[in-house]
N, C-alpha and C. Protein backbone atom coordinates (compact mmCIF):
# COMPACT_ATOMS: atom_id res chain seq x y z
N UNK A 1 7.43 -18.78 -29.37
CA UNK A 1 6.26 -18.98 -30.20
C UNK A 1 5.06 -18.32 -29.52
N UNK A 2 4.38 -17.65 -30.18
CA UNK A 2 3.37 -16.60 -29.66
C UNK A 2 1.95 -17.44 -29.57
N UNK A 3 1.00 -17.46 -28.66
CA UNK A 3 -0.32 -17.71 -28.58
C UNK A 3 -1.39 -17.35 -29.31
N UNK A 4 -2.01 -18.11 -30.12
CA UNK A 4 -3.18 -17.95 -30.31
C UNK A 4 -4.25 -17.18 -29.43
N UNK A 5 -4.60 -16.49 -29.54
CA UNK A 5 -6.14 -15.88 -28.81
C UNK A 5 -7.41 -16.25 -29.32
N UNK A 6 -8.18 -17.46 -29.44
CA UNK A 6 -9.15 -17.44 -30.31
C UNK A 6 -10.46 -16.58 -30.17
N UNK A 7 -10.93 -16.10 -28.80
CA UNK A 7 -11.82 -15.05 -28.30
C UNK A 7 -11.20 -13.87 -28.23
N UNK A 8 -11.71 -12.91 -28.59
CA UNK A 8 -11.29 -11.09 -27.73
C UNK A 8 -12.38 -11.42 -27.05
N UNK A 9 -12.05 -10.55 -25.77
CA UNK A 9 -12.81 -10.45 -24.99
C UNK A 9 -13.57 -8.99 -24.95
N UNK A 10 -13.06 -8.41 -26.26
CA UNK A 10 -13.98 -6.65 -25.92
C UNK A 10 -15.33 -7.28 -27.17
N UNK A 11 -15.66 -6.00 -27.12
CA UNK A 11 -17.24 -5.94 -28.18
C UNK A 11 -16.71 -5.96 -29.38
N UNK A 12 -17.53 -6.28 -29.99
CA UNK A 12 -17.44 -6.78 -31.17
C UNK A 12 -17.99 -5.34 -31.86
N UNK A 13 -18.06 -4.30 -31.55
CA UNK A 13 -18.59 -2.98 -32.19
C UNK A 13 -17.82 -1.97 -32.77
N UNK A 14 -16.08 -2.71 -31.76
CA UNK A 14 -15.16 -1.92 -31.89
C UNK A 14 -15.06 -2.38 -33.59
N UNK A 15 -15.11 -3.96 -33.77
CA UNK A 15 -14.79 -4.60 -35.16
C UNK A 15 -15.15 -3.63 -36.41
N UNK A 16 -13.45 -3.43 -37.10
CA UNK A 16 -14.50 -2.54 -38.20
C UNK A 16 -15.59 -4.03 -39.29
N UNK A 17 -16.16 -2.86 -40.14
CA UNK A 17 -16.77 -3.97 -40.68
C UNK A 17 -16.09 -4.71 -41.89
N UNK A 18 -15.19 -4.40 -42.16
CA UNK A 18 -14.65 -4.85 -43.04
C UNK A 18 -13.96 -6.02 -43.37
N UNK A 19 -13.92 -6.27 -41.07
CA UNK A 19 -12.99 -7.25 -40.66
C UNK A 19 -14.24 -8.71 -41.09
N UNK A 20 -15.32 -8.48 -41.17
CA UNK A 20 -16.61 -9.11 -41.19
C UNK A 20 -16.59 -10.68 -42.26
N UNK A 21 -16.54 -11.54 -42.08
CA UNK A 21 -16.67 -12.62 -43.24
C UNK A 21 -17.99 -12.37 -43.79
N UNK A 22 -19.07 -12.21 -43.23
CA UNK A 22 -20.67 -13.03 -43.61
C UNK A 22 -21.45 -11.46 -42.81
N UNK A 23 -22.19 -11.62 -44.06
CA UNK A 23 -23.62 -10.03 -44.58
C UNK A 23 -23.94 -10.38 -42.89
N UNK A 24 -23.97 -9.43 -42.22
CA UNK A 24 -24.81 -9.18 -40.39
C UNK A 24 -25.85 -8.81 -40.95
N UNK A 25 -27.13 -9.18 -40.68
CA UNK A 25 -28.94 -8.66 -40.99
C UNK A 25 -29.08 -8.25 -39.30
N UNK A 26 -30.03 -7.26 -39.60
CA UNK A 26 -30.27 -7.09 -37.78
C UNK A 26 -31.97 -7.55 -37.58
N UNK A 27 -32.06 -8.26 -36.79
CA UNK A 27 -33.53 -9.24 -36.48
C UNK A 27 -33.76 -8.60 -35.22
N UNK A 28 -34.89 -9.28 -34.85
CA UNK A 28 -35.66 -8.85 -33.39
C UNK A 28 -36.16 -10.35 -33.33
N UNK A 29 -35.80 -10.48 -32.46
CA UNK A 29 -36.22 -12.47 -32.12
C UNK A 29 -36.05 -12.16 -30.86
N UNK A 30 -37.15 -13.09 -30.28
CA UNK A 30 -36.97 -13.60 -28.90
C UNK A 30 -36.89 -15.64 -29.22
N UNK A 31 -35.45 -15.55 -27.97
CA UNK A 31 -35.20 -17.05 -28.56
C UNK A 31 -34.67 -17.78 -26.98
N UNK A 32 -34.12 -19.04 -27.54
CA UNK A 32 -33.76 -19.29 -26.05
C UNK A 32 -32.27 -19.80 -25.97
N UNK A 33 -31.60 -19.88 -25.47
CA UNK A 33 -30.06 -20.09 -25.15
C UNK A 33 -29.54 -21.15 -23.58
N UNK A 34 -29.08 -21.77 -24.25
CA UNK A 34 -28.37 -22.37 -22.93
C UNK A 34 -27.00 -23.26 -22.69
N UNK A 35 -26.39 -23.21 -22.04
CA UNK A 35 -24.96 -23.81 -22.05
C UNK A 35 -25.06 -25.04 -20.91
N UNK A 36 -23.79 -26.06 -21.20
CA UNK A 36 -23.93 -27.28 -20.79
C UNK A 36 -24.46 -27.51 -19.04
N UNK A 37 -25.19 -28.03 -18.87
CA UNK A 37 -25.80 -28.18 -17.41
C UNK A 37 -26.69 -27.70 -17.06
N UNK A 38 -27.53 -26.32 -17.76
CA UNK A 38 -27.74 -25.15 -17.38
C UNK A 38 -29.37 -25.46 -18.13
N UNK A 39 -30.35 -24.66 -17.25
CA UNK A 39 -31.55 -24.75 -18.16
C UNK A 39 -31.64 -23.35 -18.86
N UNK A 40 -32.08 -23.49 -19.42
CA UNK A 40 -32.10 -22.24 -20.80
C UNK A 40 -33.07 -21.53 -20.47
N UNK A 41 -32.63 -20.43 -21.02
CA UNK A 41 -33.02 -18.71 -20.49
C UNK A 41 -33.21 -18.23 -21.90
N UNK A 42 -33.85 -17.19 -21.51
CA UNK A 42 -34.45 -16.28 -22.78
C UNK A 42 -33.63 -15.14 -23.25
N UNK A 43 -33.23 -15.18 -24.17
CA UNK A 43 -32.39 -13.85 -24.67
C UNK A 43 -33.57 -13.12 -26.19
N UNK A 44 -32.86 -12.10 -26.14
CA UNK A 44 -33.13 -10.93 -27.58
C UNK A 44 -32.13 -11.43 -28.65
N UNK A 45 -31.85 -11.72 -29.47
CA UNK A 45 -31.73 -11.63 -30.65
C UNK A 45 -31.30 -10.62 -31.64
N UNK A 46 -30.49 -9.62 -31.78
CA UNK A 46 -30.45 -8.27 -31.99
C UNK A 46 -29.82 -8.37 -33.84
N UNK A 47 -28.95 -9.23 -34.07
CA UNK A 47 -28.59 -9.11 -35.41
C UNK A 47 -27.82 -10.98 -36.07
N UNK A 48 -27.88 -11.15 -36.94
CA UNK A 48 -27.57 -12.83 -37.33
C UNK A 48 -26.71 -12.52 -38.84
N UNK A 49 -25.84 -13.47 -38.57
CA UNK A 49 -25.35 -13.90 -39.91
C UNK A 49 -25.13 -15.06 -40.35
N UNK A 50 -24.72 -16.05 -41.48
CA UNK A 50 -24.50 -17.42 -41.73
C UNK A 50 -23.41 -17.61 -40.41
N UNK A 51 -22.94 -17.27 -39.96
CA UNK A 51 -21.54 -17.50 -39.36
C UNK A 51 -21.80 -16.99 -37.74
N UNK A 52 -23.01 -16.57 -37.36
CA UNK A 52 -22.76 -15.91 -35.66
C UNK A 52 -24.45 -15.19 -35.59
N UNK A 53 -24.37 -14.56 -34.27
CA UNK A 53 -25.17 -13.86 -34.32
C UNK A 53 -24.62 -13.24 -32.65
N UNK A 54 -25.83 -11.50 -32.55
CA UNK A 54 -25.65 -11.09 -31.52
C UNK A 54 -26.80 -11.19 -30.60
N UNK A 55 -26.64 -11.07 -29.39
CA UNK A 55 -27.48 -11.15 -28.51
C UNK A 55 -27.53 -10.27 -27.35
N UNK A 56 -28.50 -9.69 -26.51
CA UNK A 56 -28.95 -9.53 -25.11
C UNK A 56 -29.28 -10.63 -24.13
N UNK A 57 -28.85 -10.33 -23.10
CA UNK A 57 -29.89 -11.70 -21.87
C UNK A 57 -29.10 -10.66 -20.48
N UNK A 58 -29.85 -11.25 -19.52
CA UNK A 58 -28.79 -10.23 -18.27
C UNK A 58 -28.42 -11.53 -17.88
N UNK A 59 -28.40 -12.65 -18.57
CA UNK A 59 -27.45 -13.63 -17.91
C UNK A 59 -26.32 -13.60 -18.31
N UNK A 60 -25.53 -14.40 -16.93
CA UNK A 60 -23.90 -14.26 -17.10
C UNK A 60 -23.39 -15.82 -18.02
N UNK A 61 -22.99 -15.02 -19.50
CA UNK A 61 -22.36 -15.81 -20.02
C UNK A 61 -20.44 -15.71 -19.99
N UNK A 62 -19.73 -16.76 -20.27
CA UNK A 62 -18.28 -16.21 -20.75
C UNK A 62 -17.66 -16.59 -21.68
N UNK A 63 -16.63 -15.80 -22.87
CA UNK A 63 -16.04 -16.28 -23.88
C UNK A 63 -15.87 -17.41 -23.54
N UNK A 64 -16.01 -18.11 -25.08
CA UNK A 64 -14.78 -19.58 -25.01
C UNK A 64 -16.24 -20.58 -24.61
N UNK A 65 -17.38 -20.04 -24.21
CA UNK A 65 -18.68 -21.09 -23.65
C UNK A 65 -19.22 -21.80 -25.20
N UNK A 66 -19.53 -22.61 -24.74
CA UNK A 66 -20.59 -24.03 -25.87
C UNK A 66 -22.15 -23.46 -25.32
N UNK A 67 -22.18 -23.19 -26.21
CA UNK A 67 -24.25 -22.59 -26.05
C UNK A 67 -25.04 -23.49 -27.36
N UNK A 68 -26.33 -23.53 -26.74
CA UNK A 68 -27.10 -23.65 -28.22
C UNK A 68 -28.27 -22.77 -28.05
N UNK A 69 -28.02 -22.38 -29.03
CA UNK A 69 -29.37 -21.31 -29.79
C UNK A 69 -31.02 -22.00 -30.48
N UNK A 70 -31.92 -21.54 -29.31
CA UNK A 70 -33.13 -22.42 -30.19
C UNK A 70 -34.12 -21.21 -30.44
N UNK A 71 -34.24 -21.26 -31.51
CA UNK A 71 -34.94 -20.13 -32.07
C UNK A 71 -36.56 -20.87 -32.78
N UNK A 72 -37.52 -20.14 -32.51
CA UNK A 72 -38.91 -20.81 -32.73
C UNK A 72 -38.76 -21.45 -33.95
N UNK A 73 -39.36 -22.73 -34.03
CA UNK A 73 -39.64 -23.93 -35.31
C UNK A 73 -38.64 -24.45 -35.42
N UNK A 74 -37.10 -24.32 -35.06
CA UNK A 74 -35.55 -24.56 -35.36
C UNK A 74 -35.21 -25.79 -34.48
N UNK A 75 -34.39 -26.57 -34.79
CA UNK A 75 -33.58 -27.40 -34.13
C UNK A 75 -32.31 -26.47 -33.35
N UNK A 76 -32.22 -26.91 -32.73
CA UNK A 76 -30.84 -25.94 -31.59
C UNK A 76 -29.95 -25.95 -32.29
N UNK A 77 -29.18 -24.95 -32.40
CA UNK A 77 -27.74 -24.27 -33.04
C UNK A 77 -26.87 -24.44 -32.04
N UNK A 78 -25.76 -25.06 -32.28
CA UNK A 78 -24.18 -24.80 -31.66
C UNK A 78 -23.78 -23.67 -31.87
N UNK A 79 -23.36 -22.81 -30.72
CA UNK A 79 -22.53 -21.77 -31.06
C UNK A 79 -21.28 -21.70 -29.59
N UNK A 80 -20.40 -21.09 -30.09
CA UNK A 80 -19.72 -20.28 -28.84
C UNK A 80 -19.36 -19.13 -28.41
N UNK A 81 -19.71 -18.79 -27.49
CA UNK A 81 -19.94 -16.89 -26.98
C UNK A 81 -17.92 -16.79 -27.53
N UNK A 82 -18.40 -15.66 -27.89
CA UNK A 82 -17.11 -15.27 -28.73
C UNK A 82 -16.52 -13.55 -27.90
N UNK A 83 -17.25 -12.95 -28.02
CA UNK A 83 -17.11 -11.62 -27.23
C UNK A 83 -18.48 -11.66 -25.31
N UNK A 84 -18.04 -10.45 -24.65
CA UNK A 84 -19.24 -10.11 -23.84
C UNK A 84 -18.83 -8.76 -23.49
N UNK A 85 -19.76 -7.74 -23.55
CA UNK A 85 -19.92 -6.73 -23.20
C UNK A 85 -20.93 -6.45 -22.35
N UNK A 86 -21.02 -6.33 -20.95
CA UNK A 86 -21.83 -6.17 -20.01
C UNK A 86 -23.27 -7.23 -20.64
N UNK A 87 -24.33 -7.07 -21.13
CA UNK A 87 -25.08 -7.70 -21.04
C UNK A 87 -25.63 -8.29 -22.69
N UNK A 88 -24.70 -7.46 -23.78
CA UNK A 88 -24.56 -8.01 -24.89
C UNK A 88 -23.62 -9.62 -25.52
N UNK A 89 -23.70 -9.97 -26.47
CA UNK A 89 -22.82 -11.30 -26.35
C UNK A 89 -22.46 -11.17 -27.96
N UNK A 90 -21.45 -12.07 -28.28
CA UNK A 90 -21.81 -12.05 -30.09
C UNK A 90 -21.10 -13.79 -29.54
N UNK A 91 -21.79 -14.94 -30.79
CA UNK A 91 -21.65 -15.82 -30.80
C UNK A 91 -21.19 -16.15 -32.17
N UNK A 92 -20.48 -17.69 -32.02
CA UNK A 92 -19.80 -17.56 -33.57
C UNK A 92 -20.37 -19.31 -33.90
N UNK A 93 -21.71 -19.54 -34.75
CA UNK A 93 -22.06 -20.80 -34.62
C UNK A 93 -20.75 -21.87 -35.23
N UNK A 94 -21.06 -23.17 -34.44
CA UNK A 94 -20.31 -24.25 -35.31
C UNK A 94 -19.76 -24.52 -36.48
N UNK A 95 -21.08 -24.46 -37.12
CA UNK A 95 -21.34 -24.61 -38.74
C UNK A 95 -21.84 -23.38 -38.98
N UNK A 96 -21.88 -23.04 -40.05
CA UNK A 96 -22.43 -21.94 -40.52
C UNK A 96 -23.64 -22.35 -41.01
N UNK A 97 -24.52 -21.39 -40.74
CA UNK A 97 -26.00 -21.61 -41.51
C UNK A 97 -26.17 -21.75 -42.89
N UNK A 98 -26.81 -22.68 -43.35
CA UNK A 98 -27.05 -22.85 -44.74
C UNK A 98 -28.17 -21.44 -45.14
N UNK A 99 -27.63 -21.13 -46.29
CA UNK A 99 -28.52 -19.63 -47.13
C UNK A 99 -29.56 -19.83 -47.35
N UNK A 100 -29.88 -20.56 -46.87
CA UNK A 100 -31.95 -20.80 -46.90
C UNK A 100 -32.10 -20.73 -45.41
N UNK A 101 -31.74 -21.21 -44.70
CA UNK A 101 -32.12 -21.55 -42.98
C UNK A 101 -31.76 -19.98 -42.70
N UNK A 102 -30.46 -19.38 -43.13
CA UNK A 102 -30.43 -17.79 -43.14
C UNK A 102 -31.61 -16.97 -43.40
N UNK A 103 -32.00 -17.08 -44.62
CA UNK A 103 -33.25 -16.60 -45.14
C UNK A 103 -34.28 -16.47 -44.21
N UNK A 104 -34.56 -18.14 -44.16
CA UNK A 104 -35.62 -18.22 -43.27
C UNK A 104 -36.07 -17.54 -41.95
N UNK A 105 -34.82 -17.34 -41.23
CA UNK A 105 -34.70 -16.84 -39.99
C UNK A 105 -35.03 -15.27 -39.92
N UNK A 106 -34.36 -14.87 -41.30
CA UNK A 106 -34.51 -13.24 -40.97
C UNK A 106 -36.00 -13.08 -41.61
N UNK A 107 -36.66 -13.85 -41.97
CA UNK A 107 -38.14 -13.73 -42.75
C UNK A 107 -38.90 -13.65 -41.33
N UNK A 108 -38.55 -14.69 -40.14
CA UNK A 108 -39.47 -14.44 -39.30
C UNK A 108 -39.17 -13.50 -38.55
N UNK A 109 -37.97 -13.05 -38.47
CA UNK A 109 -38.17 -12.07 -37.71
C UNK A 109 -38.57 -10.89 -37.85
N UNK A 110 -39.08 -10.58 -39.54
CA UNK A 110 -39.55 -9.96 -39.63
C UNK A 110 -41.24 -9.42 -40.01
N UNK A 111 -41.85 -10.73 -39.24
CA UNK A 111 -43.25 -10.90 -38.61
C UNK A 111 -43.70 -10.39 -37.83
């Protein structure tokens, strides 16, 4: 019986898009991130969907991690680092964002 893999561990760039569940918008946010124990650090924000989003930070995250995402005015998001590519990340939230809180998010980032 063969294993599940639930993370790849390459970039998520290789992904065609087709493989994609949920519309990727690309944002510019500065937000904050942090995993269990850990005080939270500042990452970039580079693109979001109902279902994930990508990120920059030069911190060392690793697949398979419990993060939450707090993005200005927001209550913290569950997510888990899903890919890492040197200093990029893609995360795959808990729940998926409701299509207004989606909305909302890519409205500010485009302030």
């Amino acid at each position: 019986m063969k294993k599940a893999i639930p993370f790849p561990t390459t970039s998520a760039d290789s992904e065609s898009e087709e493989s994609r569940h949920a519309l990727r918008r690309a944002v510019t946010m500065r937000a904050h991130l942090r995993d269990r124990g850990t005080t939270r650090f500042e990452i970039d924000v580079i693109d979001l969907s109902v279902t994930g989003f990508r990120a920059q930070t030069s911190f060392a995250l690793w697949p398979g991690t419990t993060v939450w995402l707090t993005l200005p005015g927001l209550a913290a998001l569950e997510a888990v680092v899903a890919w890492r590519d040197k200093t990029r990340y893609g995360c795959a939230f808990s729940k998926p964002l409701h299509p207004a809180v989606f909305d909302h998010i890519v409205a500010l980032s485009n302030r």
